[in-house]
Protein backbone atom coordinates (compact mmCIF):
# COMPACT_ATOMS: atom_id res chain seq x y z
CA UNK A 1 -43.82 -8.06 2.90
CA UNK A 2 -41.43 -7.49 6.02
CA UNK A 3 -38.18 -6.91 4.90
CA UNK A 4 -35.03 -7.73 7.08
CA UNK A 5 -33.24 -4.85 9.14
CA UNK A 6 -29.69 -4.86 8.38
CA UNK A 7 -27.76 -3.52 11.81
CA UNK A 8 -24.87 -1.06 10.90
CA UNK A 9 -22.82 -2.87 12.72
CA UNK A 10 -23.32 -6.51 10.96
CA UNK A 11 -22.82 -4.11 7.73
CA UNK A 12 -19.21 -3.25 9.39
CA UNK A 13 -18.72 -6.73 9.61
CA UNK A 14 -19.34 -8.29 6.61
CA UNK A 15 -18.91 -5.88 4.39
CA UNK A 16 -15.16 -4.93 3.31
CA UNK A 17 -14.35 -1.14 2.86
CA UNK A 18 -11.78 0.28 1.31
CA UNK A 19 -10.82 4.19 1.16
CA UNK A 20 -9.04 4.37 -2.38
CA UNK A 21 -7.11 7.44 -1.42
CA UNK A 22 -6.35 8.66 1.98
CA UNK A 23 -3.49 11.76 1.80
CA UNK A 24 -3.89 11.72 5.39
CA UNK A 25 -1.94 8.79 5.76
CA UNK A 26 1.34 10.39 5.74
CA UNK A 27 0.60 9.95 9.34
CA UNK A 28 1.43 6.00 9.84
CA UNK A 29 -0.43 6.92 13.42
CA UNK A 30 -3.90 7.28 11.98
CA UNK A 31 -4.19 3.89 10.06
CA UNK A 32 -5.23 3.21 13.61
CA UNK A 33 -8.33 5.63 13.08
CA UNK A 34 -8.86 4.57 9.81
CA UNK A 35 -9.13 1.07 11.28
CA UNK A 36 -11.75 1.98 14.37
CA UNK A 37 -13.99 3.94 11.61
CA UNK A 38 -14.38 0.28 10.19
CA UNK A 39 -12.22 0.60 6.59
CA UNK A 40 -10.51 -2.36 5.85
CA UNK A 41 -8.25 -1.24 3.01
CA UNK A 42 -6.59 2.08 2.64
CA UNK A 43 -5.10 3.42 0.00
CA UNK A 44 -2.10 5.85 1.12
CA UNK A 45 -1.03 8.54 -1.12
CA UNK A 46 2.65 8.03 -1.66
CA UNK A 47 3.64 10.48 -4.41
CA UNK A 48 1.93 13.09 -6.27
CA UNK A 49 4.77 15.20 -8.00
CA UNK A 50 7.58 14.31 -6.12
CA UNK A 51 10.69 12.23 -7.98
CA UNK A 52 11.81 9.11 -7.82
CA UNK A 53 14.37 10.12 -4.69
CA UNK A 54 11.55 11.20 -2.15
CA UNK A 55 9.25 8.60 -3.64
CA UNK A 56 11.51 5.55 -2.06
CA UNK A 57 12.20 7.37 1.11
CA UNK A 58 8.56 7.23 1.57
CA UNK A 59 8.05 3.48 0.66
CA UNK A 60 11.28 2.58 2.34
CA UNK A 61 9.33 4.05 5.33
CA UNK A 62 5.88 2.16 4.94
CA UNK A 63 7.73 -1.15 4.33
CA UNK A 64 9.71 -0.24 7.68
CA UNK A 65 6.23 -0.15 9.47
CA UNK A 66 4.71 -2.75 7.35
CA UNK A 67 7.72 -5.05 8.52
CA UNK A 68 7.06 -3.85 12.32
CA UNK A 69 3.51 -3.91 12.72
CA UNK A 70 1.32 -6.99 12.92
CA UNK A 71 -1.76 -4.74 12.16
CA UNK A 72 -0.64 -3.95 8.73
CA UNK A 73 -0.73 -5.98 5.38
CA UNK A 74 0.50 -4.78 2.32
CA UNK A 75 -1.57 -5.74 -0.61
CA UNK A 76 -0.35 -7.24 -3.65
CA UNK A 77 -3.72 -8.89 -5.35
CA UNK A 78 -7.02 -8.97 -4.51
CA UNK A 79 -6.85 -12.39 -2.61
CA UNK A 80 -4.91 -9.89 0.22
CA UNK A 81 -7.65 -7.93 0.76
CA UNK A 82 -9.56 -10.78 1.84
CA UNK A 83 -7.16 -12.10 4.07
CA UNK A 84 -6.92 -8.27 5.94
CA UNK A 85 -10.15 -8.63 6.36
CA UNK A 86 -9.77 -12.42 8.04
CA UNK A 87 -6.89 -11.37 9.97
CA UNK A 88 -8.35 -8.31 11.64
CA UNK A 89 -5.60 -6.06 9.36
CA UNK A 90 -5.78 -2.83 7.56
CA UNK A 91 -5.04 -3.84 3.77
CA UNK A 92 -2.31 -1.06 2.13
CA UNK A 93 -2.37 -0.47 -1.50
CA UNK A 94 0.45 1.39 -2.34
CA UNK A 95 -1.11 4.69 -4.90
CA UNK A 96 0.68 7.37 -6.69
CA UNK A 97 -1.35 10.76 -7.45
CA UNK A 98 0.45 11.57 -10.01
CA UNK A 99 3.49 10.19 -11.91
CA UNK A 100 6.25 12.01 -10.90
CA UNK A 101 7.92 9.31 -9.51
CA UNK A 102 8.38 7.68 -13.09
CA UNK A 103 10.33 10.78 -14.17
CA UNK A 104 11.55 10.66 -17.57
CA UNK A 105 12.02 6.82 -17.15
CA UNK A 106 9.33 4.15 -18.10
CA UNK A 107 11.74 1.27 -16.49
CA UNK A 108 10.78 2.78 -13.15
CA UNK A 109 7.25 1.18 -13.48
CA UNK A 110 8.64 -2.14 -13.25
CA UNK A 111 10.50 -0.55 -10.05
CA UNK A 112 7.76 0.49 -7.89
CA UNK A 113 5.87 -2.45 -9.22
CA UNK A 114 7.99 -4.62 -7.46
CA UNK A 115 8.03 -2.30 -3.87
CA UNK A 116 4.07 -2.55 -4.47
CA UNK A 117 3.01 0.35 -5.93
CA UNK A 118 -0.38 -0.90 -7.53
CA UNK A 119 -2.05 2.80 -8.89
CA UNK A 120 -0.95 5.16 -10.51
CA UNK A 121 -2.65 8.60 -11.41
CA UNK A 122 -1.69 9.77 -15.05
CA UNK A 123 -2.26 13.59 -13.88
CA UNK A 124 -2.31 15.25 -10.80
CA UNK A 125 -4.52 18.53 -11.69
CA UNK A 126 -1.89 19.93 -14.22
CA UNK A 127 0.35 18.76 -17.40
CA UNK A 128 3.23 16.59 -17.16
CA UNK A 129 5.18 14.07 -19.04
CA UNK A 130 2.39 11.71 -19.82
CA UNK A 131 -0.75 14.14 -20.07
CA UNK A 132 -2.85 17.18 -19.14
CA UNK A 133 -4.83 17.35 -15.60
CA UNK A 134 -8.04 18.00 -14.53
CA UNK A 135 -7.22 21.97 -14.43
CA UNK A 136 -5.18 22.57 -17.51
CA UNK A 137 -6.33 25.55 -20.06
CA UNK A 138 -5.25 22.42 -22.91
CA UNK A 139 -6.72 19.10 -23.10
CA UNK A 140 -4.23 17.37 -25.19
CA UNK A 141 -4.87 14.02 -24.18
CA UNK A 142 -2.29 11.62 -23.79
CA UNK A 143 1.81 11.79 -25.23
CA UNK A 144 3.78 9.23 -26.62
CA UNK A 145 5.31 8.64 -23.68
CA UNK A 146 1.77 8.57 -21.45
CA UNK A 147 1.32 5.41 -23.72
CA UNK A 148 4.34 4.16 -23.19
CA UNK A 149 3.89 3.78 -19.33
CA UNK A 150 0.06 2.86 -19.72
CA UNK A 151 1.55 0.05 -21.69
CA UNK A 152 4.19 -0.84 -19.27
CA UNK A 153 1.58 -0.35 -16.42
CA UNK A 154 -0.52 -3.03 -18.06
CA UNK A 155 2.39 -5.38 -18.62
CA UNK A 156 3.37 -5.52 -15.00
CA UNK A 157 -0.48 -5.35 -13.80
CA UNK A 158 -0.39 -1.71 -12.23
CA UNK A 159 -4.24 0.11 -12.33
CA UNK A 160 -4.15 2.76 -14.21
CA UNK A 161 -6.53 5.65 -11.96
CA UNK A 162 -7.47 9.06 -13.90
CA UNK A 163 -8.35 10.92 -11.31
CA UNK A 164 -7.51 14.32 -11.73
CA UNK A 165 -6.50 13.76 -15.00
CA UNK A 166 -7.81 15.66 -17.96
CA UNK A 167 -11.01 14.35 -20.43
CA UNK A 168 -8.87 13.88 -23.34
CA UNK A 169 -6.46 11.99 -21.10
CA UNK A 170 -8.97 9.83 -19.09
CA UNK A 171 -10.53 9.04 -22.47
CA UNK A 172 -7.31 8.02 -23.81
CA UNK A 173 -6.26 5.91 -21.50
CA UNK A 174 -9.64 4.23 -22.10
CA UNK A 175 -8.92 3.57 -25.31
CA UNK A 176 -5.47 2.31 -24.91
CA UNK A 177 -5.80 0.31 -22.04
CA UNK A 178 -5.82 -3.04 -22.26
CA UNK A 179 -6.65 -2.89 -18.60
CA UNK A 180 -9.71 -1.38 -16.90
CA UNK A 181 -8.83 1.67 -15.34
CA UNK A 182 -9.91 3.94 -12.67
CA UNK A 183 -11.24 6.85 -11.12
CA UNK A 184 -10.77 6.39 -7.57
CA UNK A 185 -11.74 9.37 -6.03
CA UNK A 186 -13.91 11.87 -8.20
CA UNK A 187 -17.27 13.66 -8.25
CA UNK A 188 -20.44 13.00 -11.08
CA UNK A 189 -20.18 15.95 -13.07
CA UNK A 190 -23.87 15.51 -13.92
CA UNK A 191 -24.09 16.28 -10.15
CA UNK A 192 -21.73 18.96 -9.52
CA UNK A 193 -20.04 20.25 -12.70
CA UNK A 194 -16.71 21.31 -11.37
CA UNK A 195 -14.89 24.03 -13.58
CA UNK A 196 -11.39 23.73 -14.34
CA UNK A 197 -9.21 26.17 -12.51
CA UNK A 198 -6.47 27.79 -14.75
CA UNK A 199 -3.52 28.57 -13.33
CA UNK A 200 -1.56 31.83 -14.40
């Protein structure tokens, strides 16, 4: 049976690719790079433990270039994505790595909902309001609160992403999801068990 050589470039093509969390993006200059690699959809990192102040300098300053640039769409649903792709734009999907932003405040959901923020980390390595991280000596899963913006998230249609968020946590927010949620960027453990780093 001969089988059909696909050409890496027809693959580039057709196929769309998105980077679900690119740090490096603080740069607005490399979406360019992003763009000639062949990714379709990036996913900058807007917040990680920053507060709500420095959080809406930053997407004051993505919608400034999203608002000045014809080679940028920000994307609200998945429909968007598509259309990047048939426009020849880089899709943005706005993504916290962590939930600082939220503060002590589950209104701020709706907030950033509505600037298109569409994931949000629970954790970002350590504890905070909502839960332990990845590298916490507890694994307390999530608080009362942490359900209280996994609920809101849900209600407004923001993906919930526990990467770097503790086991107890991640499996939480299973449970009490009525959403799927996430891991965007993580490795198999069965692969490459990773040990928690305590800090102290």
């Amino acid at each position: 049976m001969i089988r059909e050589l696909i050409v890496p470039e027809d693959l580039h093509r057709d196929a769309i690719l998105i980077d679900a969390v690119c740090p490096l993006l603080d740069d607005l200059q490399l979406v360019a790079e992003y763009a000639a690699g062949g990714v379709d959809t990036v996913a900058p990192t807007l917040a990680t433990l920053e507060g709500a102040a420095a959080t809406l300098r930053k997407i004051g300053r993505w919608h400034k270039a999203l608002r000045e640039r014809d080679d940028l769409l920000l994307i609200r649903t998945s429909t968007d994505i598509l259309r990047a792709k048939q426009e020849g734009k880089t899709g943005i999907v706005f993504h916290f790595q962590g939930p600082g932003p939220v503060e002590d405040c589950v209104d701020l959901v709706d907030a950033y909902k509505a600037l298109g923020v569409n994931v949000m980390q629970l954790a970002y390595n350590v504890k905070n309001r909502l839960g332990d991280g990845c590298e916490e000596r507890t694994d307390a899963g999530l608080s009362r609160f942490g359900l209280q913006v996994i609920e809101r998230m849900n209600a407004v249609g923001m993906i919930v992403d526990c990467s770097h968020t503790g086991v107890q946590t991640t499996m939480d927010a299973i449970e009490y999801s009525k959403a799927p949620v996430i891991i965007s960027h993580a490795n198999a453990k069965a692969v490459h068990p990773s040990p928690p780093k305590y800090f102290g």
